[in-house]
N, C-alpha and C. Protein backbone atom coordinates (compact mmCIF):
# COMPACT_ATOMS: atom_id res chain seq x y z
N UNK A 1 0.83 -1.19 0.00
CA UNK A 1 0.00 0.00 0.00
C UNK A 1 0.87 1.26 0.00
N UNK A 2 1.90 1.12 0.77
CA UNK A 2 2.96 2.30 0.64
C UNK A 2 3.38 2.37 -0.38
N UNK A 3 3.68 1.70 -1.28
CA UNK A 3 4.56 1.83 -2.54
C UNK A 3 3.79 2.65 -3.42
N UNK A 4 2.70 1.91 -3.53
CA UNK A 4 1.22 2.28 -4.01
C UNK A 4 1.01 3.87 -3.85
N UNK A 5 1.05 3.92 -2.90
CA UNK A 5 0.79 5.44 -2.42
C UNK A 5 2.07 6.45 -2.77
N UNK A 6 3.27 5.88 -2.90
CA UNK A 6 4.88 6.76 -3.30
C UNK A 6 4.46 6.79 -5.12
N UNK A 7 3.80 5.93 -5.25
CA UNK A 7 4.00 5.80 -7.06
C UNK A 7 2.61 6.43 -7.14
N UNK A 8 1.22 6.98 -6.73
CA UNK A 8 0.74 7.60 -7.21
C UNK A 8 0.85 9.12 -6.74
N UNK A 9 1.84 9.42 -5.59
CA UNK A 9 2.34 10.64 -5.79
C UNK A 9 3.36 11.04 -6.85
N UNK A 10 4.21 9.89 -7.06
CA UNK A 10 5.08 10.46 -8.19
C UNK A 10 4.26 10.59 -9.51
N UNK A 11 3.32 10.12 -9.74
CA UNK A 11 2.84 10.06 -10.76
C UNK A 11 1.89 11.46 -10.92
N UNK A 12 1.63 12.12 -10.04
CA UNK A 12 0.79 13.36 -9.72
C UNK A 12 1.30 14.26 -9.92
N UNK A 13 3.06 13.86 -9.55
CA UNK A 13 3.77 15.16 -9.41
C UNK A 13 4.12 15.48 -11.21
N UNK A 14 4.30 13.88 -11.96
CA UNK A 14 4.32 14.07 -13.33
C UNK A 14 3.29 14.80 -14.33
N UNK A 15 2.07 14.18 -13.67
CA UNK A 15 0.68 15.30 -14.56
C UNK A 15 1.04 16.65 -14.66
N UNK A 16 1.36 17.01 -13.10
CA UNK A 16 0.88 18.44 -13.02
C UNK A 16 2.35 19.34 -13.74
N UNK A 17 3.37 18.30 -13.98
CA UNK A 17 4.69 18.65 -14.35
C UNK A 17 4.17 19.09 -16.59
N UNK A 18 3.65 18.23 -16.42
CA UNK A 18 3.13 17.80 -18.18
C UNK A 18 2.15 18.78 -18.13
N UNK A 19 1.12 18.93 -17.61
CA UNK A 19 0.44 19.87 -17.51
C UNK A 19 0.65 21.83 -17.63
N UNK A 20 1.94 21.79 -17.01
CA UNK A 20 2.47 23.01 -16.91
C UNK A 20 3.18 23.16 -17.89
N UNK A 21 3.84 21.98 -18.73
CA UNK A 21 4.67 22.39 -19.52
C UNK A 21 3.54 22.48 -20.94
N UNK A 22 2.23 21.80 -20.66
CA UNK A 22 1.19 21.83 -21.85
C UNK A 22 0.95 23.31 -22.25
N UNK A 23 0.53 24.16 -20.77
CA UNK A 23 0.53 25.60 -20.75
C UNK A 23 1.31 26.54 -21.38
N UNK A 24 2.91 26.20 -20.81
CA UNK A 24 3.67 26.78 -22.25
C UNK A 24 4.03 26.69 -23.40
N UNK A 25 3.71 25.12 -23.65
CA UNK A 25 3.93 24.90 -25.44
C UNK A 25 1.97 25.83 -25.73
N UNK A 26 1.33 25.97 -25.22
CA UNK A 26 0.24 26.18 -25.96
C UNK A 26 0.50 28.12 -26.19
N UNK A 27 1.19 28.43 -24.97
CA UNK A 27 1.44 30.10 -24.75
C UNK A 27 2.39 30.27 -26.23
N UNK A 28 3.55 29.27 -25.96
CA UNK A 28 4.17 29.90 -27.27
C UNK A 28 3.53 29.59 -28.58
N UNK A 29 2.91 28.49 -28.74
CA UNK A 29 2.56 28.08 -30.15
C UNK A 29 1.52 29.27 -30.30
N UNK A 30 0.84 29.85 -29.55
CA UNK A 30 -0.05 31.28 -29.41
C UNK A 30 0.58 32.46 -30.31
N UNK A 31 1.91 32.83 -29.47
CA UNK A 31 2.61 33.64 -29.54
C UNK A 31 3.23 33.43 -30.92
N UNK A 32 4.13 32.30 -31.23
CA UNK A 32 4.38 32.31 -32.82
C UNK A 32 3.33 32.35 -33.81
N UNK A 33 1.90 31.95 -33.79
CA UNK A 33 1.04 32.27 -34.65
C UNK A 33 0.56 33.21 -34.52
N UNK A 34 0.64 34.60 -33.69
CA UNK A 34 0.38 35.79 -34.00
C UNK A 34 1.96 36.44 -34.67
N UNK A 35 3.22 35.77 -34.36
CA UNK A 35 4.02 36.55 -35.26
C UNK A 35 4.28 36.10 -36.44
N UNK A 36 4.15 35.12 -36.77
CA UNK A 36 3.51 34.53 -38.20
C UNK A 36 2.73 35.79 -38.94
N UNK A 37 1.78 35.69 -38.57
CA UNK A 37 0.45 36.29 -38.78
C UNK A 37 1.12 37.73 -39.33
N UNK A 38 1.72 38.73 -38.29
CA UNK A 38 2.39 39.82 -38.44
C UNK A 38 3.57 39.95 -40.07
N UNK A 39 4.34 38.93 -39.35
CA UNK A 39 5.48 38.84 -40.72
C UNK A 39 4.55 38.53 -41.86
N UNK A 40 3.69 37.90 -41.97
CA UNK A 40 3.25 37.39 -43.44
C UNK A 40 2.47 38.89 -44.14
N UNK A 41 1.70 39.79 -42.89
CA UNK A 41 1.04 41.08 -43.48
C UNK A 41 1.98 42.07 -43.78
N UNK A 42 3.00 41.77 -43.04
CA UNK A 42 4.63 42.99 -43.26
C UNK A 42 5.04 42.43 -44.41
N UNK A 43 5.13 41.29 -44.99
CA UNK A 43 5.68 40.82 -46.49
C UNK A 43 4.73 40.98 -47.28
N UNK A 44 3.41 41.19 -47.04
CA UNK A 44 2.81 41.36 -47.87
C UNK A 44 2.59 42.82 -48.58
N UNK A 45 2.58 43.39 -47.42
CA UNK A 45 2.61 45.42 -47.52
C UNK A 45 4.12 44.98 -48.32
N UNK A 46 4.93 44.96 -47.88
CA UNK A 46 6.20 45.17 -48.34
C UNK A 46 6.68 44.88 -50.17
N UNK A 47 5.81 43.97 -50.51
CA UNK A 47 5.71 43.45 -52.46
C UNK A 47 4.70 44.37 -52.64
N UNK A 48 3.57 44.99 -51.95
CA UNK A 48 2.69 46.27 -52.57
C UNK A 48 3.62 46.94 -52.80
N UNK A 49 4.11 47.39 -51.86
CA UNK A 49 5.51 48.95 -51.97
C UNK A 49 6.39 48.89 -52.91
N UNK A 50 6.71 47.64 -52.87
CA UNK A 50 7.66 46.85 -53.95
C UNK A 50 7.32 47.39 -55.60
N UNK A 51 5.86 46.62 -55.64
CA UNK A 51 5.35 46.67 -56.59
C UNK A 51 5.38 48.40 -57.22
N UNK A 52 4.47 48.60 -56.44
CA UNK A 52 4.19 50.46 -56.50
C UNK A 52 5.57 50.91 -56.81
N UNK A 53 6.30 50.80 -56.79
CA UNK A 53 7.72 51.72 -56.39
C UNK A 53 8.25 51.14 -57.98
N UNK A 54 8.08 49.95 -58.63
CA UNK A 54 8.38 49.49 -59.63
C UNK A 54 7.19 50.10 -60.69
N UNK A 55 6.00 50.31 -60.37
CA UNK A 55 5.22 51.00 -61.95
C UNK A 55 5.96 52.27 -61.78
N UNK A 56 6.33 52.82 -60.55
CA UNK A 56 6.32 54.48 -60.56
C UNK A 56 7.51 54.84 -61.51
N UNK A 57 8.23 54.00 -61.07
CA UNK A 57 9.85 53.71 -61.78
C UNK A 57 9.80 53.64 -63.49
N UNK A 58 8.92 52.30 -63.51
CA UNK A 58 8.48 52.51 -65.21
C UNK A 58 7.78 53.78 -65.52
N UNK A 59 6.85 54.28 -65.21
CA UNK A 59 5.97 55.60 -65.37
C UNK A 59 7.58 56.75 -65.84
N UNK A 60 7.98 56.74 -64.88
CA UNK A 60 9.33 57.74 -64.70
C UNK A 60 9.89 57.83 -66.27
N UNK A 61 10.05 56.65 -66.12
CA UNK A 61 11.48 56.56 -67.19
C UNK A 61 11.09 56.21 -68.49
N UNK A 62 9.83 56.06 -68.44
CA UNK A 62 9.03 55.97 -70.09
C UNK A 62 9.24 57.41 -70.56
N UNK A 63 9.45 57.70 -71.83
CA UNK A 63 9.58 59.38 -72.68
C UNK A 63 8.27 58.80 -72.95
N UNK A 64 7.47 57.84 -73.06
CA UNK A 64 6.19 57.78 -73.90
C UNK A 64 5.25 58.51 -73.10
N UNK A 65 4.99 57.96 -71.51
CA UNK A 65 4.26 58.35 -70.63
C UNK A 65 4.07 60.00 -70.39
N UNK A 66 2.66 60.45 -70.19
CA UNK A 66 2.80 61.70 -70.09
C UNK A 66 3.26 62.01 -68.50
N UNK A 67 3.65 63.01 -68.24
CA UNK A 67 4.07 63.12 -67.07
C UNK A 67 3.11 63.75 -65.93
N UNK A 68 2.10 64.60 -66.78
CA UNK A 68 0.84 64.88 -65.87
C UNK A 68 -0.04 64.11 -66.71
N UNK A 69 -1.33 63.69 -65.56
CA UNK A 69 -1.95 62.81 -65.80
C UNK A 69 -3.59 63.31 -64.99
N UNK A 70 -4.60 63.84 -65.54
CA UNK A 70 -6.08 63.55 -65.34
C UNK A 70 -6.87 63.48 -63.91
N UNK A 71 -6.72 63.21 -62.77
CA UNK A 71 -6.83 63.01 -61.56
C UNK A 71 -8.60 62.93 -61.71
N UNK A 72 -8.97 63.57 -61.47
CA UNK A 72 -10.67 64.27 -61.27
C UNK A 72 -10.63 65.64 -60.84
N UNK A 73 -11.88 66.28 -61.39
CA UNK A 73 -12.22 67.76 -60.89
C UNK A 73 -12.13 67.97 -59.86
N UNK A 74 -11.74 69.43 -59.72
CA UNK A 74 -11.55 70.01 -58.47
C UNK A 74 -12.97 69.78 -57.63
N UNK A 75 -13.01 69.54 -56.40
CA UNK A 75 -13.78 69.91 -55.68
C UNK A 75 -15.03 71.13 -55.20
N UNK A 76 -15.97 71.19 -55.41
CA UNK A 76 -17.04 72.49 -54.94
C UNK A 76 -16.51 72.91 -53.83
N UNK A 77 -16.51 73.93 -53.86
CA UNK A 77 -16.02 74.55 -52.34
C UNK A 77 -17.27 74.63 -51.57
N UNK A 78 -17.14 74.70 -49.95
CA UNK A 78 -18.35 74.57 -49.49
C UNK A 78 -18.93 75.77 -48.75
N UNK A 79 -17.95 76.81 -49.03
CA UNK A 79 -18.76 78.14 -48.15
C UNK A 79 -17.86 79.29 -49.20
N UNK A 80 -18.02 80.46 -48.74
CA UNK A 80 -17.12 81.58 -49.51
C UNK A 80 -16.09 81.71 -48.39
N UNK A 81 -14.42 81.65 -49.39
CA UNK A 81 -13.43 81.46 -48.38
C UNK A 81 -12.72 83.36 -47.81
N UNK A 82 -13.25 83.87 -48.67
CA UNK A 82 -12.98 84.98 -47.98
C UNK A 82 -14.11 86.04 -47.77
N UNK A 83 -14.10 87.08 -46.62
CA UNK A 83 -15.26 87.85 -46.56
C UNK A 83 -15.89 88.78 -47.94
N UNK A 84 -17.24 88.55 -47.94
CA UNK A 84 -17.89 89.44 -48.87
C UNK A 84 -17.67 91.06 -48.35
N UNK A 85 -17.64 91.35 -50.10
CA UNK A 85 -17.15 92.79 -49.77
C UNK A 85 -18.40 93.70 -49.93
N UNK A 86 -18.77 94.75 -48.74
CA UNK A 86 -20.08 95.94 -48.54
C UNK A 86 -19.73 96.83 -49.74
N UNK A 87 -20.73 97.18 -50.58
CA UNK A 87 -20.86 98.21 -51.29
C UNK A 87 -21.53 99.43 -50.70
């Protein structure tokens, strides 16, 4: 019965040993799949910029391309920007 009783304390002390270490493989596997997550949206911004920075480059250095380009109309203004003048 004693033995019995030494081997299901050692065996208790192993759960709660496995147990704790379950806690930190689950904290880090947490933690690397949010920096995963991060690096993959930073590489991804990073080939936009990439990209962008490569038409602007072609745009540049084309003589074909015009150099001003169309945008849309100016905006309505929404009040009178300077005071009306008294006659």
């Amino acid at each position: 019965m004693v033995v019995l009783k030494s081997r299901l304390e050692e065996l208790e002390e192993m759960r709660q040993e496995a147990i704790t270490k379950k806690r930190e493989v689950d904290l880090a596997r947490t933690q690397y799949d949010k920096q995963v997550a991060v690096r993959d949206e930073r590489r991804s911004m990073l080939n936009d910029i990439k990209e962008q920075v490569e038409k602007l480059k072609i745009m540049h250095d084309d003589p074909e391309t015009p150099k001003v380009q169309f945008v849309g109309y100016a905006p309505v203004p929404l009040g009178v920007s300077s005071p009306l003048k008294k006659v």
